[in-house]
C-alpha atoms as a PDB file:
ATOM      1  CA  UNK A   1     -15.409  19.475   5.407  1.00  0.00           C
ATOM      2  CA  UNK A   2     -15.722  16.611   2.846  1.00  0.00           C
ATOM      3  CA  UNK A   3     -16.972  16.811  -0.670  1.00  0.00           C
ATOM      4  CA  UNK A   4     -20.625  16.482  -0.731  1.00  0.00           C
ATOM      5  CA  UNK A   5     -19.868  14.237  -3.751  1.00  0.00           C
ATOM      6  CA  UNK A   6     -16.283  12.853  -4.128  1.00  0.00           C
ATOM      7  CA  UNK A   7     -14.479  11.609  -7.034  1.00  0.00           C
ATOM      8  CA  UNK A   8     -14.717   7.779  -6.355  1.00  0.00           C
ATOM      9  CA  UNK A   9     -13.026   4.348  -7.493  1.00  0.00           C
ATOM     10  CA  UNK A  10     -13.440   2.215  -9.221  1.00  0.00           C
ATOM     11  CA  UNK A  11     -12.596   4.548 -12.744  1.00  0.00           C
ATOM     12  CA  UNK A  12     -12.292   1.666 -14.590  1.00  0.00           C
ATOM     13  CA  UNK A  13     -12.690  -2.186 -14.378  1.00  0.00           C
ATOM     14  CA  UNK A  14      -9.522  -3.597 -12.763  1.00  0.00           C
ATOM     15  CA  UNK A  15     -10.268  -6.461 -15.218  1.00  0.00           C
ATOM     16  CA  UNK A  16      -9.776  -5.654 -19.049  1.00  0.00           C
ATOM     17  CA  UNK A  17     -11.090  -8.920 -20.232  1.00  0.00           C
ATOM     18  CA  UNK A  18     -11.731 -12.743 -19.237  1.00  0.00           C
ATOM     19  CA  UNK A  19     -10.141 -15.417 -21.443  1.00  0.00           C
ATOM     20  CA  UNK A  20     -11.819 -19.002 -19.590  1.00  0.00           C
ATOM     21  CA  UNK A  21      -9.119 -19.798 -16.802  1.00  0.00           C
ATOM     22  CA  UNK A  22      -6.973 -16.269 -17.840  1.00  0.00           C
ATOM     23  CA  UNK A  23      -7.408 -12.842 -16.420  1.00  0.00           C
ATOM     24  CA  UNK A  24      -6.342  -9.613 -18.480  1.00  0.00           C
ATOM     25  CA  UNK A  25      -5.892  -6.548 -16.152  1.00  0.00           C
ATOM     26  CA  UNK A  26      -5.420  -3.437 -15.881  1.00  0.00           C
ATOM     27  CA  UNK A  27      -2.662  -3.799 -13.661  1.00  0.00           C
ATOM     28  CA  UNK A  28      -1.068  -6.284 -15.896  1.00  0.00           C
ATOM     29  CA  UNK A  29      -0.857  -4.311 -18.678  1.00  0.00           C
ATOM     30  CA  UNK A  30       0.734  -0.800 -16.464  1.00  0.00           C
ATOM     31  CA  UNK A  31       3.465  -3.311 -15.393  1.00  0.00           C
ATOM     32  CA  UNK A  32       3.995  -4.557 -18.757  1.00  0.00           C
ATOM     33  CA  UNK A  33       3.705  -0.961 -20.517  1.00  0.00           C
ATOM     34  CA  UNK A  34       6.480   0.301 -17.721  1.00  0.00           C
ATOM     35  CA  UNK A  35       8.741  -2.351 -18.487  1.00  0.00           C
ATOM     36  CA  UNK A  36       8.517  -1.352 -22.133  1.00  0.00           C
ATOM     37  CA  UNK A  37       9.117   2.152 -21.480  1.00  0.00           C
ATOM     38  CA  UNK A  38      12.443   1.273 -19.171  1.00  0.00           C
ATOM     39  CA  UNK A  39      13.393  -1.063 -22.273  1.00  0.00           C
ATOM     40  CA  UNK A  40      13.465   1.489 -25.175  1.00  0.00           C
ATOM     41  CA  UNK A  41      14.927   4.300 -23.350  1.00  0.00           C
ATOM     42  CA  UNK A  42      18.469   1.695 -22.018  1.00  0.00           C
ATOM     43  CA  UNK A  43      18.308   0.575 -25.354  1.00  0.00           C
ATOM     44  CA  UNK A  44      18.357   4.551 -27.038  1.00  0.00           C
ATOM     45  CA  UNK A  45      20.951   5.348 -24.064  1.00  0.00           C
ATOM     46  CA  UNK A  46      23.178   2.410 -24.926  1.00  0.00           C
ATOM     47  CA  UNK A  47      23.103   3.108 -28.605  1.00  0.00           C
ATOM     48  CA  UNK A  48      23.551   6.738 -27.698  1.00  0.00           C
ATOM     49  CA  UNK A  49      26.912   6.351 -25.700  1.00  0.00           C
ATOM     50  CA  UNK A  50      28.231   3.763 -28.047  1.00  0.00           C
ATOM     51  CA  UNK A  51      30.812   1.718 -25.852  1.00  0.00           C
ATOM     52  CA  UNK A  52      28.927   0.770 -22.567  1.00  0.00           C
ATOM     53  CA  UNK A  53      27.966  -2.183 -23.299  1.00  0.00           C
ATOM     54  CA  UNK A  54      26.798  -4.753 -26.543  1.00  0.00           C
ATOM     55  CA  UNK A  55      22.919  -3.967 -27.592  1.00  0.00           C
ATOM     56  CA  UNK A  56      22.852  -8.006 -28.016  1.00  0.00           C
ATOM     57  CA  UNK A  57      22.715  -8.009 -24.303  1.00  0.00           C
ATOM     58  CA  UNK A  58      19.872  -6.167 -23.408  1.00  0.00           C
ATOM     59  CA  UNK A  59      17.614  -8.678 -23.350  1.00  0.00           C
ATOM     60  CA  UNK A  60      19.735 -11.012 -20.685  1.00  0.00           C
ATOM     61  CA  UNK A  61      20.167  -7.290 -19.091  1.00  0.00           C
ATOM     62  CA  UNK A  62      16.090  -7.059 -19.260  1.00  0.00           C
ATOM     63  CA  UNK A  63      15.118 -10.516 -18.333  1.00  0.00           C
ATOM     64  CA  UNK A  64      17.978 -10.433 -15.139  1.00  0.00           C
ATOM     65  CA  UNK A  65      16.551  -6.987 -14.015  1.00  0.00           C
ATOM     66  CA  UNK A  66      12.463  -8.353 -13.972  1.00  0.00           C
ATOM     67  CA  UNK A  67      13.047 -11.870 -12.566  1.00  0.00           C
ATOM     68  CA  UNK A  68      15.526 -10.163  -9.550  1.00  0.00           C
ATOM     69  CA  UNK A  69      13.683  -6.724  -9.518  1.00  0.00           C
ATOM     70  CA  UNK A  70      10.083  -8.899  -8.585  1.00  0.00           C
ATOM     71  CA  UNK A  71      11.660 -11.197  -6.605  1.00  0.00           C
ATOM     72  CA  UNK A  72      13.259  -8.246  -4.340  1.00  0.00           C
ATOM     73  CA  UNK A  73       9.808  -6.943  -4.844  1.00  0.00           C
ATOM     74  CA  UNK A  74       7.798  -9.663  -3.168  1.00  0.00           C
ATOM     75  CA  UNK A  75      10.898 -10.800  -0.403  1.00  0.00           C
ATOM     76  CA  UNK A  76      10.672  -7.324   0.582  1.00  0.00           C
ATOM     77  CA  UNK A  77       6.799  -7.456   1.273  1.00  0.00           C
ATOM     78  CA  UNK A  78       6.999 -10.871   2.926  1.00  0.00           C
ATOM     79  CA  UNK A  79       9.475  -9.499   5.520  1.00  0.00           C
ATOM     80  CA  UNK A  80       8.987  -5.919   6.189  1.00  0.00           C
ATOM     81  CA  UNK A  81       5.405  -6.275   6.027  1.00  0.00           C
ATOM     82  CA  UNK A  82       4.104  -9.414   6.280  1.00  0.00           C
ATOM     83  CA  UNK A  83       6.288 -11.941   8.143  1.00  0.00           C
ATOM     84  CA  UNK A  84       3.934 -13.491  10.687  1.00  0.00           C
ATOM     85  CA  UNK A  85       1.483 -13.923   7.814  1.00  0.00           C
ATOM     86  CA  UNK A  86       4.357 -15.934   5.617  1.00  0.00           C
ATOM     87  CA  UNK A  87       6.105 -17.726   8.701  1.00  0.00           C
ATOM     88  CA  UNK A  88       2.448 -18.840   9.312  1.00  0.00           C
ATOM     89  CA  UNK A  89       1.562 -19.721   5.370  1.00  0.00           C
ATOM     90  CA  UNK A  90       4.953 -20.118   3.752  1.00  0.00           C
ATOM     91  CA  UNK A  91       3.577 -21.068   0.599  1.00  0.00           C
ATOM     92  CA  UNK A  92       1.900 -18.262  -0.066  1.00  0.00           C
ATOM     93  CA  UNK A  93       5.142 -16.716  -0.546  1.00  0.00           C
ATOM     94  CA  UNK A  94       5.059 -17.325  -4.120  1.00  0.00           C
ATOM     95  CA  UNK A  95       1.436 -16.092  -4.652  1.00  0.00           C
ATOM     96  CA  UNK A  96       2.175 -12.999  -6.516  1.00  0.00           C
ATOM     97  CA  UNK A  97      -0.781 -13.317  -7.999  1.00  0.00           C
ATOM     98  CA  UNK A  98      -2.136 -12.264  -4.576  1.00  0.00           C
ATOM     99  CA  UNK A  99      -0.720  -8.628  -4.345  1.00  0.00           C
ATOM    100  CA  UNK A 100       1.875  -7.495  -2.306  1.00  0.00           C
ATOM    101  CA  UNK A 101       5.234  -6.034  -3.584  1.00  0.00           C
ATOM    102  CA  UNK A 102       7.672  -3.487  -2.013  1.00  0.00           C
ATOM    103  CA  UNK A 103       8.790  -0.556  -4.296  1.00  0.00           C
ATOM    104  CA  UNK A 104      11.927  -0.628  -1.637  1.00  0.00           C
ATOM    105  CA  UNK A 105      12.070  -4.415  -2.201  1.00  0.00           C
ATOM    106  CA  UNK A 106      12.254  -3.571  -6.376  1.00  0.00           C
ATOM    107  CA  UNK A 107      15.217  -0.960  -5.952  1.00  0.00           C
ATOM    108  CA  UNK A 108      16.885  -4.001  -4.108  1.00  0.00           C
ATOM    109  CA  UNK A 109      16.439  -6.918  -6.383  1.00  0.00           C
ATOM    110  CA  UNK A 110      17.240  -5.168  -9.198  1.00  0.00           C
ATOM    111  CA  UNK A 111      20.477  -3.896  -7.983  1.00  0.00           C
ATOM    112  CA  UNK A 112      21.266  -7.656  -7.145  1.00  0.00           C
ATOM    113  CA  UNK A 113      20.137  -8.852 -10.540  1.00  0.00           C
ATOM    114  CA  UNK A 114      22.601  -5.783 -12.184  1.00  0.00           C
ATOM    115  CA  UNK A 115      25.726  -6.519 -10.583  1.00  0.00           C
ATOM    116  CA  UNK A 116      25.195 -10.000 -11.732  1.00  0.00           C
ATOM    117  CA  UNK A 117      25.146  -8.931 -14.860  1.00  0.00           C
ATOM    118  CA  UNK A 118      27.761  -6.185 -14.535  1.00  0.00           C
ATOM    119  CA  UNK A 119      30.576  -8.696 -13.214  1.00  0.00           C
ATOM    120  CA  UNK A 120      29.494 -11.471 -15.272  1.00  0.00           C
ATOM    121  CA  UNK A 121      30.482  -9.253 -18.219  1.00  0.00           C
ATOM    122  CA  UNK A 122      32.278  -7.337 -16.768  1.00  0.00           C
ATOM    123  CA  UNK A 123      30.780  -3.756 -17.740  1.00  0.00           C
ATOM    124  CA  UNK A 124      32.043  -0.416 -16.156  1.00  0.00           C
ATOM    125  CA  UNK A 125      29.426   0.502 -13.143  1.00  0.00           C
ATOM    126  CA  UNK A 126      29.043   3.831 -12.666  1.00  0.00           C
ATOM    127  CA  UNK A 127      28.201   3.852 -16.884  1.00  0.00           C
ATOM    128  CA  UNK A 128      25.628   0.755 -16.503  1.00  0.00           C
ATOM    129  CA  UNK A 129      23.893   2.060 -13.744  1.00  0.00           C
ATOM    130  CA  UNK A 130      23.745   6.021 -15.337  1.00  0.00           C
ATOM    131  CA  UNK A 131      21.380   3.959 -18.078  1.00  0.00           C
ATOM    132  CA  UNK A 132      19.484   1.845 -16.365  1.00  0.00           C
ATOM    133  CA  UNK A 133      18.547   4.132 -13.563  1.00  0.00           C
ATOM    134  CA  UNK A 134      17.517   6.599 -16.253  1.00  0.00           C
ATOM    135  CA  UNK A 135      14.194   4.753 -17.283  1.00  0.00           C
ATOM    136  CA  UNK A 136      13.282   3.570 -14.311  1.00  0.00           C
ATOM    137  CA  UNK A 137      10.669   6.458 -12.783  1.00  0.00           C
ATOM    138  CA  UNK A 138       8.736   6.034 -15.618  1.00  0.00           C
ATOM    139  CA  UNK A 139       8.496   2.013 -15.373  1.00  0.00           C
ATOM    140  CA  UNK A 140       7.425   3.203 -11.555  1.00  0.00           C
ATOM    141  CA  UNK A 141       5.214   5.724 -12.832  1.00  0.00           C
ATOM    142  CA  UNK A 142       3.198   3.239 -15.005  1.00  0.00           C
ATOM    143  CA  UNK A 143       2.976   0.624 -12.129  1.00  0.00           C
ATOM    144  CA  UNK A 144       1.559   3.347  -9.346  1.00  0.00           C
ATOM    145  CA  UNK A 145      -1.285   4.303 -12.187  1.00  0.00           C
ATOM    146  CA  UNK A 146      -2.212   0.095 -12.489  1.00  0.00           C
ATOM    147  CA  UNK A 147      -2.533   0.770  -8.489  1.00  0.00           C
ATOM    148  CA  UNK A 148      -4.917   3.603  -9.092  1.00  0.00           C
ATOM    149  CA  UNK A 149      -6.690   1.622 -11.479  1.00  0.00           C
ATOM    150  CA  UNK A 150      -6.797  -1.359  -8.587  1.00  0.00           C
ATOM    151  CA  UNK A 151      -7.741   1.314  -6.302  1.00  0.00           C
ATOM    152  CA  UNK A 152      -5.413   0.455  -4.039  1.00  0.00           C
ATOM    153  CA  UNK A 153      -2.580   2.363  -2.243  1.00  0.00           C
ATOM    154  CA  UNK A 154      -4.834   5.283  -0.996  1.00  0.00           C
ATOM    155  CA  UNK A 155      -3.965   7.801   1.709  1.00  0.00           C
ATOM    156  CA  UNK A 156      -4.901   9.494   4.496  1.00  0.00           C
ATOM    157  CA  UNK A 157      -8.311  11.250   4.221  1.00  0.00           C
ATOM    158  CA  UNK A 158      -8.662  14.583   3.010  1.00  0.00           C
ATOM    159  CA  UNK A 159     -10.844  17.455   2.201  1.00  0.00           C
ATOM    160  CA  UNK A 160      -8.902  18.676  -0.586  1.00  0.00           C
ATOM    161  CA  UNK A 161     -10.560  19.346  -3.869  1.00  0.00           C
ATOM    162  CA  UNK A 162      -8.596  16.438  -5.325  1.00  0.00           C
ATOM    163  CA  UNK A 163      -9.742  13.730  -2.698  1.00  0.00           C
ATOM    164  CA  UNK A 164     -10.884  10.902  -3.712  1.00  0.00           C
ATOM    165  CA  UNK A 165     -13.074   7.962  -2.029  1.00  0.00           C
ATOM    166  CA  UNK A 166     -11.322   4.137  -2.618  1.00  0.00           C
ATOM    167  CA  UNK A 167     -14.495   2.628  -2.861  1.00  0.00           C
ATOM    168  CA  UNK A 168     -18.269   4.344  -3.820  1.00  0.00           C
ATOM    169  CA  UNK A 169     -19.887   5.937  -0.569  1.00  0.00           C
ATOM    170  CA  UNK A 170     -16.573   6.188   1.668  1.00  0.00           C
ATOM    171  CA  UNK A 171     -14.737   9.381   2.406  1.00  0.00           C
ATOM    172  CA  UNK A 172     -12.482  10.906  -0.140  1.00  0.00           C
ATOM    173  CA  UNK A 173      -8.502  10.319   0.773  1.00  0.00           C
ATOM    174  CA  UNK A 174      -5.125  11.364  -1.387  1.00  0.00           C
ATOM    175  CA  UNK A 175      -4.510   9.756  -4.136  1.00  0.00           C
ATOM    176  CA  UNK A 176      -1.445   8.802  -3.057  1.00  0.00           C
ATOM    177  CA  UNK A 177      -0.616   6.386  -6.059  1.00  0.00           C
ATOM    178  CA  UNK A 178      -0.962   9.142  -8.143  1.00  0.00           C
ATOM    179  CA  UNK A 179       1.099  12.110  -6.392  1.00  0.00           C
ATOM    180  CA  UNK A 180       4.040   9.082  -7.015  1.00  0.00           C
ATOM    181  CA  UNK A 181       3.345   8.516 -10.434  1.00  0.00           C
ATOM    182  CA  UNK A 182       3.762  11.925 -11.246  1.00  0.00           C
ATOM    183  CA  UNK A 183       6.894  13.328  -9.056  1.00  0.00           C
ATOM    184  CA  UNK A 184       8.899  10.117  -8.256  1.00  0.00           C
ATOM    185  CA  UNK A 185       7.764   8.854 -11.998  1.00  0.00           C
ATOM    186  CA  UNK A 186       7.301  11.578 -14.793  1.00  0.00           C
ATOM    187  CA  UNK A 187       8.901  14.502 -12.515  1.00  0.00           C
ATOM    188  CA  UNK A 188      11.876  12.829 -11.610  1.00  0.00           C
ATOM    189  CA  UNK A 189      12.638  11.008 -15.372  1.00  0.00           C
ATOM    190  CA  UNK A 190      12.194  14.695 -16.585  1.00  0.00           C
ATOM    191  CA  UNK A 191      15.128  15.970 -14.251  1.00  0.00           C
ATOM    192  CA  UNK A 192      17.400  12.824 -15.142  1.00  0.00           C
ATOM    193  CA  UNK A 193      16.682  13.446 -18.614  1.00  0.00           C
ATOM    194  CA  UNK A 194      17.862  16.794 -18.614  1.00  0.00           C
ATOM    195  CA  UNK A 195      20.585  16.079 -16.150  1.00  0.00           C
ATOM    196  CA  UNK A 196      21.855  13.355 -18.732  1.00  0.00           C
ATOM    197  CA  UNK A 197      22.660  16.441 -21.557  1.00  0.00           C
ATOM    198  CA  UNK A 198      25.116  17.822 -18.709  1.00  0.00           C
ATOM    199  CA  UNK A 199      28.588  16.938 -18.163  1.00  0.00           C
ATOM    200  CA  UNK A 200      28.048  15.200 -15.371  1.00  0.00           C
ATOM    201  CA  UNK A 201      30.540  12.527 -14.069  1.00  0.00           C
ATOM    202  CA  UNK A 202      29.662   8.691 -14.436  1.00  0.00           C
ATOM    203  CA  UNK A 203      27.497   7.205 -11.784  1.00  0.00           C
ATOM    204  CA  UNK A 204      26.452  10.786 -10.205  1.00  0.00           C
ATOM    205  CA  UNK A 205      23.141  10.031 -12.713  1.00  0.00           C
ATOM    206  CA  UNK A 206      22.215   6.803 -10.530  1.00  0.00           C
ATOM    207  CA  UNK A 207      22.648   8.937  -7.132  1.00  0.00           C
ATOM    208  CA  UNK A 208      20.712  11.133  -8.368  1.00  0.00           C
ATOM    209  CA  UNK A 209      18.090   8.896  -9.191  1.00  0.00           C
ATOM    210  CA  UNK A 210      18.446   7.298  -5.629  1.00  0.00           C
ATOM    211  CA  UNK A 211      18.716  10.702  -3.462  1.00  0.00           C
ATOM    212  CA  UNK A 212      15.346  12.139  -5.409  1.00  0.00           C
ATOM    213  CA  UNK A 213      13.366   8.538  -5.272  1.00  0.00           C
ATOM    214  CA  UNK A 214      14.208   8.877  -1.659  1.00  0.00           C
ATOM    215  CA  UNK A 215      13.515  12.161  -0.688  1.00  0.00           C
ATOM    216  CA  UNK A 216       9.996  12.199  -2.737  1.00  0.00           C
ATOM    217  CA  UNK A 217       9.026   9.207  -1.581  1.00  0.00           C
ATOM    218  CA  UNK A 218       9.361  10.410   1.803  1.00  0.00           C
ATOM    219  CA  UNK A 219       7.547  13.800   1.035  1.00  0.00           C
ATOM    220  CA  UNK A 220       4.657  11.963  -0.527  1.00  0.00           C
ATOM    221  CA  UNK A 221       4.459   9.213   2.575  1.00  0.00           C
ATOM    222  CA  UNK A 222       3.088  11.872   4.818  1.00  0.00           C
ATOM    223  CA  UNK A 223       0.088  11.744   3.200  1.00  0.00           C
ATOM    224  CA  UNK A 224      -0.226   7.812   3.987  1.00  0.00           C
ATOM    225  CA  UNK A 225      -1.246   6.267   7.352  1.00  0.00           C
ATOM    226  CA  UNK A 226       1.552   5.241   9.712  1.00  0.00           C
ATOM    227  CA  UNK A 227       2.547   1.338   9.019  1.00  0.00           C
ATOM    228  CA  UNK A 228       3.785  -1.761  10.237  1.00  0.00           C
ATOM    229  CA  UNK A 229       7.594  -2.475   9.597  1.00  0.00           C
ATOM    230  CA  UNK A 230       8.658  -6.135  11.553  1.00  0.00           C
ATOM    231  CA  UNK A 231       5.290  -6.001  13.121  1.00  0.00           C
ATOM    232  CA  UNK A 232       6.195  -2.609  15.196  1.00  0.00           C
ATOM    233  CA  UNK A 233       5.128   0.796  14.242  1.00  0.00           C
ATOM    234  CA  UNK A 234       8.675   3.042  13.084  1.00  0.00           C
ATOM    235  CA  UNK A 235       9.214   6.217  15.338  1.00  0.00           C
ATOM    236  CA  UNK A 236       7.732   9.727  15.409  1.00  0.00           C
ATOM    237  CA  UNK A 237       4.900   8.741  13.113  1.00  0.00           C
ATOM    238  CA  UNK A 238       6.678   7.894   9.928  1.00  0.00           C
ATOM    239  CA  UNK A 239       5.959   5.092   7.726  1.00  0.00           C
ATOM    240  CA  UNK A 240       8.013   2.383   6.707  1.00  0.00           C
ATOM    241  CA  UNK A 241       8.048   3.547   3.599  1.00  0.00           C
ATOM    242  CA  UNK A 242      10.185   6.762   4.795  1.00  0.00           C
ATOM    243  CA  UNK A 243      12.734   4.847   7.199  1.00  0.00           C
ATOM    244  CA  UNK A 244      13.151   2.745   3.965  1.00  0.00           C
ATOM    245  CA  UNK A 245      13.385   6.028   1.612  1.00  0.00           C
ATOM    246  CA  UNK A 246      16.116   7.580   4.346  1.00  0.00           C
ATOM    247  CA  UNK A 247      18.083   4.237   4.031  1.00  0.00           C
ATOM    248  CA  UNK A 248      17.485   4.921   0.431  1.00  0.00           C
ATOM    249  CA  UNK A 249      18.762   8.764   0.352  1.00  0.00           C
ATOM    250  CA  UNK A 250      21.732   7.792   2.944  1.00  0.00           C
ATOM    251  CA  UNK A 251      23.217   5.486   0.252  1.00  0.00           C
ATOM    252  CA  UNK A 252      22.540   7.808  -2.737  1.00  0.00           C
ATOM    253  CA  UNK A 253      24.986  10.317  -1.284  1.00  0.00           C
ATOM    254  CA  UNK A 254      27.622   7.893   0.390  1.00  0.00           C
ATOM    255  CA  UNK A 255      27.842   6.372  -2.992  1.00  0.00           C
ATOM    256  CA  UNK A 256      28.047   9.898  -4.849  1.00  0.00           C
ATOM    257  CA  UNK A 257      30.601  11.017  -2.475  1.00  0.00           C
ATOM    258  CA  UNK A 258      32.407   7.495  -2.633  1.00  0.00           C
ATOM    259  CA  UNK A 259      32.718   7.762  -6.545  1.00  0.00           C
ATOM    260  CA  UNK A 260      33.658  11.361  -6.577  1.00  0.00           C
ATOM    261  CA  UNK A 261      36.462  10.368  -4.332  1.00  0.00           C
ATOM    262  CA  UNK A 262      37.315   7.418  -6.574  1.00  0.00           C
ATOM    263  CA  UNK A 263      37.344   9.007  -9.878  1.00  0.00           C
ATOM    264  CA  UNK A 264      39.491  11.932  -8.501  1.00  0.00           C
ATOM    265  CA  UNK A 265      41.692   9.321  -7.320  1.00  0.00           C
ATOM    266  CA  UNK A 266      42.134   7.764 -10.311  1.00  0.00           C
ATOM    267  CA  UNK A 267      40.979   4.529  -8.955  1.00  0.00           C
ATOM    268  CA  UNK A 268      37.591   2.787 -10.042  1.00  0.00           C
END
């Protein structure tokens, strides 16, 4: 049975302020505060390890990873989502003001945008990646509270204490945004930052991160409604977001196993 009176959105104004043509939101400001958070804890890491790479370069490092990490972002949406909408309206392709990213579509672009980097400098990998995977649950923690905030990115309706209703007078769903801000944001950052202290071998940190994005994200999507993926709903009821988080978890370990064969080889 539903709450008699559920917790409902909106908690706060999506919009902070209004500035004549400008907008200053909520959303806006999560994105910005996660990209902060991802910035000072690379830069700590780097200056921590010493010989990974030049501190001068973080910001080409930083400005490589946003530009490719929201482009991946939005291609993502436009085709797993939203093709016949964008093969329709091409143009609004490059509305990001509009909404519509893919988390998947992030992982993606920013793995593009690092190798880049990596080979144009030609840093070690496995090291690189250890670092900037390390900050990166709590850059996705601060964007899935901005979706809260937006009160968008609800899930299936519930009658759990905790429900709440994505709009005043409708029933009260998961808050699905924030079960992934927590475990695939502050829970997982809090298991990679105590992993880090261990003697683990470089690169396992970044499967980590991978295998335990993946395999949250697909805990958490059982408490969203079934999806399109290429127009087509995926098989035996999952979301799109869990055939993407298995794709996800698939690589995680092939990669682990891959460098653990590597390094015992002697070979890169």
């Amino acid at each position: 049975m539903h709450h008699l009176l559920p917790l409902a959105c909106p908690f706060l104004d999506p919009v902070i302020a209004r500035l004549g043509p400008l907008t200053l939101n909520w959303y806006g400001v999560m994105y910005t505060l996660g990209i902060l958070a991802w910035y000072v804890i690379t830069r700590e890491e780097i200056l921590r390890k010493g010989a990974v790479m030049p501190v001068a370069l973080m910001p080409e490092l930083l400005f490589d990873g946003i530009v490719c990490g929201v482009i991946g972002a939005r291609v993502g949406y436009v085709i797993l989502y939203n093709l016949p909408r964008f093969v329709e309206r091409p143009w609004e392709v490059f509305a990001f003001w509009q909404g519509g990213m893919s988390a998947h579509g992030w992982l993606v672009g920013m793995a593009v945008g690092g190798l880049v980097f990596i080979r144009h400098h030609r840093i070690a990998v496995r090291e690189l990646a250890d670092i900037v995977y390390l900050g990166l649950p709590l850059g996705l923690a601060a964007v899935k509270i901005g979706n809260f905030i937006n009160c968008e990115g609800f899930g299936l309706e519930t009658d759990l204490p905790w429900g709440i209703a994505a709009s005043p007078g409708s029933v009260p769903r998961h808050p699905s945004q924030l079960y992934e801000a927590f475990f695939e944001g502050f829970f997982l950052f809090a298991v990679l930052w105590l992993l880090r202290k261990r003697r683990v071998r470089p690169g396992d940190l970044s499967c980590f991160f991978l295998v335990g994005y993946g395999s949250l994200r697909f805990i958490i999507d059982f408490t969203r409604e079934p999806d399109l993926m290429w127009g087509y709903r995926p098989p035996w009821g999952l979301t799109s977001g869990q055939i993407l988080s298995i794709a996800v978890v698939v690589f995680g370990l092939a990669a682990y196993v891959v460098g653990r064969w590597k390094v015992g080889d002697g070979r890169w």
